[in-house]
C-alpha atoms as a PDB file:
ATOM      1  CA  UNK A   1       0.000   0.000   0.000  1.00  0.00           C
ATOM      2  CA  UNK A   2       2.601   2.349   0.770  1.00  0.00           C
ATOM      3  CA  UNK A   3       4.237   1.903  -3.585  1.00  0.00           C
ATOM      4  CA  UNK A   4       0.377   2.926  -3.960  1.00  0.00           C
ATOM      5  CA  UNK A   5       0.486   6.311  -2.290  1.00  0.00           C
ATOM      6  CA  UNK A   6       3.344   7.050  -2.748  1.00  0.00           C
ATOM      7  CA  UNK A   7       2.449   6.591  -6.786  1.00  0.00           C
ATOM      8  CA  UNK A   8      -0.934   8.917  -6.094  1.00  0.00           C
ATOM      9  CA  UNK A   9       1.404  11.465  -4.073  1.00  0.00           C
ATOM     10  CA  UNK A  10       3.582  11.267  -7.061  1.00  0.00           C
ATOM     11  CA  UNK A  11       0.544  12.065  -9.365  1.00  0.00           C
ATOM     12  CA  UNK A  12      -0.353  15.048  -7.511  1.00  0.00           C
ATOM     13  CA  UNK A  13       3.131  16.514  -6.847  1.00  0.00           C
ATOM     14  CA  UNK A  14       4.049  16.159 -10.560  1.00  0.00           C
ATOM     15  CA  UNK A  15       1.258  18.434 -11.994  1.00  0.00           C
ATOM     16  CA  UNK A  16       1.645  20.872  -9.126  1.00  0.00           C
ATOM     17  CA  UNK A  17       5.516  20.739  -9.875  1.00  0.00           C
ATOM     18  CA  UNK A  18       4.293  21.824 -13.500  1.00  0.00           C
ATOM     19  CA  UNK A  19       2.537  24.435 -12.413  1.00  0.00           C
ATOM     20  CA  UNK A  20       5.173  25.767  -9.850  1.00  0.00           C
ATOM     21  CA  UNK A  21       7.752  25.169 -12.890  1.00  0.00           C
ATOM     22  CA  UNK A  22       6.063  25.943 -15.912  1.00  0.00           C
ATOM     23  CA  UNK A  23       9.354  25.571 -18.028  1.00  0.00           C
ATOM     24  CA  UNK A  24       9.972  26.407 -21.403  1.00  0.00           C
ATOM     25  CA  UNK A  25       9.491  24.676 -24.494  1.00  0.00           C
ATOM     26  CA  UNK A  26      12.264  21.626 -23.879  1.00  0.00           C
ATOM     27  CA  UNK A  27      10.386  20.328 -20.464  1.00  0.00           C
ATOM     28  CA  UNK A  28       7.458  17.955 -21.189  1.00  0.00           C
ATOM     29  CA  UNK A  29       4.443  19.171 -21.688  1.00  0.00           C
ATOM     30  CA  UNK A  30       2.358  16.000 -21.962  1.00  0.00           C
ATOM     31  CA  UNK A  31       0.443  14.668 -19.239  1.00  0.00           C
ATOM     32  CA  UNK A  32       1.804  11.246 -18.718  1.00  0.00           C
ATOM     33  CA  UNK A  33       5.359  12.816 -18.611  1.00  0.00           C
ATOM     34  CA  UNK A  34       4.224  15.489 -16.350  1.00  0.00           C
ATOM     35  CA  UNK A  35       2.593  12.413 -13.911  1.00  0.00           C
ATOM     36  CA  UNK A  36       6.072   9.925 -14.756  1.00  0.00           C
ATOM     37  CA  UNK A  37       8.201  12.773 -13.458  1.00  0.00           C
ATOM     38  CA  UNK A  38       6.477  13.536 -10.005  1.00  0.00           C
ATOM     39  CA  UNK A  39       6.021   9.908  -9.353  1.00  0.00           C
ATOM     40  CA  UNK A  40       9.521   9.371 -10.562  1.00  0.00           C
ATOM     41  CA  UNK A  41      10.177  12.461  -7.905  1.00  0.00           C
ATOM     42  CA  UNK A  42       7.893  11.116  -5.458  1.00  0.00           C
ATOM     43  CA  UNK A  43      10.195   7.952  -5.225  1.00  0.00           C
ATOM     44  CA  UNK A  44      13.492   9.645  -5.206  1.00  0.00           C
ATOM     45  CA  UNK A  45      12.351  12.168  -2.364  1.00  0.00           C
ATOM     46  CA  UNK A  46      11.172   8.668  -0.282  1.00  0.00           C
ATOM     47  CA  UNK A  47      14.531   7.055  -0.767  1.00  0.00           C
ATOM     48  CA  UNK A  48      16.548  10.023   0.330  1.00  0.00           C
ATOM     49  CA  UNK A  49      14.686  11.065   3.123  1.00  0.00           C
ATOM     50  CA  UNK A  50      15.038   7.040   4.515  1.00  0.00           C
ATOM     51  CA  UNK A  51      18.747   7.494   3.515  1.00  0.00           C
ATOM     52  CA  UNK A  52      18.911  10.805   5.219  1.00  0.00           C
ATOM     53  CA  UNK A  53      16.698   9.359   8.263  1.00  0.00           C
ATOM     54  CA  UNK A  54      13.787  11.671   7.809  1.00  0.00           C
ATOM     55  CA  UNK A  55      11.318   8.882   6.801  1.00  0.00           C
ATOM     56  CA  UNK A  56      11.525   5.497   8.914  1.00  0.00           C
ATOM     57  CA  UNK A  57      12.215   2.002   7.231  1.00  0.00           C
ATOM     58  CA  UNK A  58       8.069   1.880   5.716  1.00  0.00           C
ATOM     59  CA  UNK A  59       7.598   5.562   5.735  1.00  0.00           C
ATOM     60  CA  UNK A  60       7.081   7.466   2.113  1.00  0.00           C
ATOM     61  CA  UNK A  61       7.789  11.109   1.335  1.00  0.00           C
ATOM     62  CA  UNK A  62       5.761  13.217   3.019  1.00  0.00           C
ATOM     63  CA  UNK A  63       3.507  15.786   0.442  1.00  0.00           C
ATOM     64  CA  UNK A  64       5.942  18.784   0.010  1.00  0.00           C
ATOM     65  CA  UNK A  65       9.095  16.309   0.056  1.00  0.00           C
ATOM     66  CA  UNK A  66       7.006  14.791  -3.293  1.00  0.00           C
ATOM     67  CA  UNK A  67       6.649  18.792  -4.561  1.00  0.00           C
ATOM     68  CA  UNK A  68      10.445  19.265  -3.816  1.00  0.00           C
ATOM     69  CA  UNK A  69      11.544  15.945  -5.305  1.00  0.00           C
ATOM     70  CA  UNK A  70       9.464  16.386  -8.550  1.00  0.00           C
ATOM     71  CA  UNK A  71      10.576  20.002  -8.983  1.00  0.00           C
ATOM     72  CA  UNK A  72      14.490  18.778  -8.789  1.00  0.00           C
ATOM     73  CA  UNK A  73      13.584  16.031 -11.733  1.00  0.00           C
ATOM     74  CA  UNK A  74      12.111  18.705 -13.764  1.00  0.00           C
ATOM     75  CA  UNK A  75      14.449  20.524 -13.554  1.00  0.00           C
ATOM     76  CA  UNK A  76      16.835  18.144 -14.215  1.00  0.00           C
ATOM     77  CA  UNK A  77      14.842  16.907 -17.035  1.00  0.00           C
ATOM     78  CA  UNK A  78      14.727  20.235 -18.964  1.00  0.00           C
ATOM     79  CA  UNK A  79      18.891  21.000 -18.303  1.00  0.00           C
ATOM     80  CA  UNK A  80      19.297  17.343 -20.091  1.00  0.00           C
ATOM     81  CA  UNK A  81      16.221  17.924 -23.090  1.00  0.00           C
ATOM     82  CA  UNK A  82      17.984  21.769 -23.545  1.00  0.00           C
ATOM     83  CA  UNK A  83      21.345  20.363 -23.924  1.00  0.00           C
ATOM     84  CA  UNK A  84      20.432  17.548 -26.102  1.00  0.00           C
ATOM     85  CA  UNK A  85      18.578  19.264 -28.649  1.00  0.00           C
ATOM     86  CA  UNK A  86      20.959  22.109 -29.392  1.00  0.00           C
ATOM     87  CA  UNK A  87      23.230  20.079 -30.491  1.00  0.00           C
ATOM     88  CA  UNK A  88      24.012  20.350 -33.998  1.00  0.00           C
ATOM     89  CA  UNK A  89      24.494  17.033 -36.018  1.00  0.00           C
END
């Protein structure tokens, strides 16, 4: 149960990451990516905050850890889609 909400926390924190970082034209735009980042964020937030000893062992990221966490792979996200695509080939 706790992969569960920690996926729906995900959800939510992704399209209010979005809206927090609305980007420019390299960061995804789409729905599904927007909701695969913050869960994708969600997750990462959970297993640094056990690493870090915020969360216990069966704990998840708490709301605004999911916010934070999805707003560092978005940004990370549109520093990698920028560089890749001004490349020349």
């Amino acid at each position: 149960m706790s992969i569960l909400w920690t996926i729906i926390i995900g959800f939510v924190a992704g399209v209010i990451a979005k809206f927090i970082m609305p980007g420019n034209r390299f960061e995804p735009t789409g729905f599904i990516m927007t909701t695969i980042l913050g869960i994708v964020g969600a997750v990462l937030a959970t297993f640094i905050g056990q690493a870090v000893g915020w969360y216990g062992p069966n704990e998840g990221a708490r709301f605004i850890g999911s916010i934070v966490g999805a707003c560092v792979v978005l940004a990370i996200y549109g520093f990698i889609a920028s560089r890749t695509s001004s490349r020349t080939y």
